[in-house]
Protein backbone atom coordinates (compact mmCIF):
# COMPACT_ATOMS: atom_id res chain seq x y z
CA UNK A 1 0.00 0.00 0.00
CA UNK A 2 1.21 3.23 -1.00
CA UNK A 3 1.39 6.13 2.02
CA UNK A 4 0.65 9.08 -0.05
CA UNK A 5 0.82 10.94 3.00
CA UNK A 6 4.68 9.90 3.86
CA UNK A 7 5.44 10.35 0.16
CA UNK A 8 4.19 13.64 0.33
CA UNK A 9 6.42 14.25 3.28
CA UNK A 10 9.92 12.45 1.88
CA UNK A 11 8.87 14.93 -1.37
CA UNK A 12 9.34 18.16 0.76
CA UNK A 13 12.33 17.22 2.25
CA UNK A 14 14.27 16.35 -0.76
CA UNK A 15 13.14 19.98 -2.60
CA UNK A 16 13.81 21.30 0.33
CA UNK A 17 17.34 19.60 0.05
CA UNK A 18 17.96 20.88 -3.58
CA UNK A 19 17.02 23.95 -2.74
CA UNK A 20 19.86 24.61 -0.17
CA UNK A 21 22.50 22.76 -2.29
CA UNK A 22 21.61 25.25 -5.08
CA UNK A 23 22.39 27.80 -2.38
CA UNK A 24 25.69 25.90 -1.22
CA UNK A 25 26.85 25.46 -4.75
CA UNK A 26 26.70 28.81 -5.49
CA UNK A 27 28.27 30.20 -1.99
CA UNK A 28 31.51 27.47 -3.10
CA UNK A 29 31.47 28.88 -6.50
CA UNK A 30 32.18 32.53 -5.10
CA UNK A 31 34.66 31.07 -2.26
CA UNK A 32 36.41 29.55 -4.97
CA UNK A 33 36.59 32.46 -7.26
CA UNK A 34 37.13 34.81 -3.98
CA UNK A 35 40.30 32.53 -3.37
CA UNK A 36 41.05 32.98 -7.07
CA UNK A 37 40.78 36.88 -6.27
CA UNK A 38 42.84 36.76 -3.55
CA UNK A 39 46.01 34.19 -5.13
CA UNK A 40 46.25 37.23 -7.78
CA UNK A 41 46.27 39.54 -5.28
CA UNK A 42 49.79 40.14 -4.51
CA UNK A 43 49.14 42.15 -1.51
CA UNK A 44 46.79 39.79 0.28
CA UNK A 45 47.90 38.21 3.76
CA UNK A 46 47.37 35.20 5.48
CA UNK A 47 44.56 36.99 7.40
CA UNK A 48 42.50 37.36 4.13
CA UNK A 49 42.65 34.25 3.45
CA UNK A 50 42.02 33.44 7.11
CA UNK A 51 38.98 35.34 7.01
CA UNK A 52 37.74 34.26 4.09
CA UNK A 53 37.67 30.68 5.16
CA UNK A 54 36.49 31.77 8.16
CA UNK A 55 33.55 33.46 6.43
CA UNK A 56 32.78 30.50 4.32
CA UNK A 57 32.93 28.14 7.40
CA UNK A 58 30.34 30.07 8.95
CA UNK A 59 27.96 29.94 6.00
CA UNK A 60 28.45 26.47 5.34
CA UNK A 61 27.95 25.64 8.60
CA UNK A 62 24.30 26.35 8.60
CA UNK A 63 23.50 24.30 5.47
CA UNK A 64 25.75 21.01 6.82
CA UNK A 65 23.83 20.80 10.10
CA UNK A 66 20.44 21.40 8.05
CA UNK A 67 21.74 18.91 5.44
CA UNK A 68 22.17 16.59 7.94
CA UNK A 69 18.72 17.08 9.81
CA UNK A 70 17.04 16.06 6.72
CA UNK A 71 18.80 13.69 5.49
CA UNK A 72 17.82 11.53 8.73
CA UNK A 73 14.23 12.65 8.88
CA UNK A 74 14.14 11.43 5.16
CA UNK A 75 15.54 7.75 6.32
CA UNK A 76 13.09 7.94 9.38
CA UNK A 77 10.22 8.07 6.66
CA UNK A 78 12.00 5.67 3.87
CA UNK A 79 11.79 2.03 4.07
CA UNK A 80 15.31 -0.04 4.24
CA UNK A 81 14.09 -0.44 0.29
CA UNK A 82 13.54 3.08 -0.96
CA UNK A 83 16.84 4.40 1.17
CA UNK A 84 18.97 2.11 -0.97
CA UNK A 85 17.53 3.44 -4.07
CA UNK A 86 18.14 6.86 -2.54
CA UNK A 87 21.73 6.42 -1.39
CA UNK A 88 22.36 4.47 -4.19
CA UNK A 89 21.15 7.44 -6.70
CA UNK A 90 23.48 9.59 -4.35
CA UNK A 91 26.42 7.65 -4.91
CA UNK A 92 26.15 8.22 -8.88
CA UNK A 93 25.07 11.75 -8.59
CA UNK A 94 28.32 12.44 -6.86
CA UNK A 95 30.38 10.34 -9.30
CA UNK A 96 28.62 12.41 -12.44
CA UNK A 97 29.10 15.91 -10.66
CA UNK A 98 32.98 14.81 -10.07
CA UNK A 99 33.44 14.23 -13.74
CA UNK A 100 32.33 17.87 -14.48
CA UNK A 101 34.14 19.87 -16.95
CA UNK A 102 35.77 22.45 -14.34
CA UNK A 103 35.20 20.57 -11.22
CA UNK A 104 37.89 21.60 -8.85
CA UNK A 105 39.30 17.98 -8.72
CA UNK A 106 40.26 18.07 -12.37
């Protein structure tokens, strides 16, 4: 029997979850290009790039504990079944986003 109810539920959490790696992709994309900013830089110091880190910690922070929160309330609702399909799905999302043109592993 299908629990459209729980479905329902497992649905908000995961757009809720690409919502705020949309966010976090695009807060690394400017720490990266900020770091860019700064190597050029001749006259940076240690404590910009200290800061900046620091900075990016802090925003970052927010999203990995939220991450996190959901990511467990979505296995409290998924069956041992549907969170293999799920984790499994993760496993190849991360291998396709690691063999991006540009990725910062290349």
């Amino acid at each position: 029997m299908h629990d459209t109810g729980r479905a329902g539920k497992m649905l908000e959490i995961v757009k809720e979850i690409a919502v705020d790696l949309r966010e976090i992709d695009e807060i690394v994309k400017k720490y990266y290009a900020d770091i860019d900013a700064l190597n050029a830089d001749y006259h940076s110091t240690p404590d910009d790039f200290r800061k900046l880190t620091e900075e990016f910690n802090t925003k970052t922070q927010v999203f990995r504990s939220k991450f996190l929160d959901n990511r467990f309330k979505l296995k409290d609702l998924a069956t041992p079944e549907e969170w293999k399909k799920i984790t499994d799905q993760d496993k190849y999302l991360m291998e396709v986003w690691q063999r991006q043109p540009g990725a910062k592993d290349d």
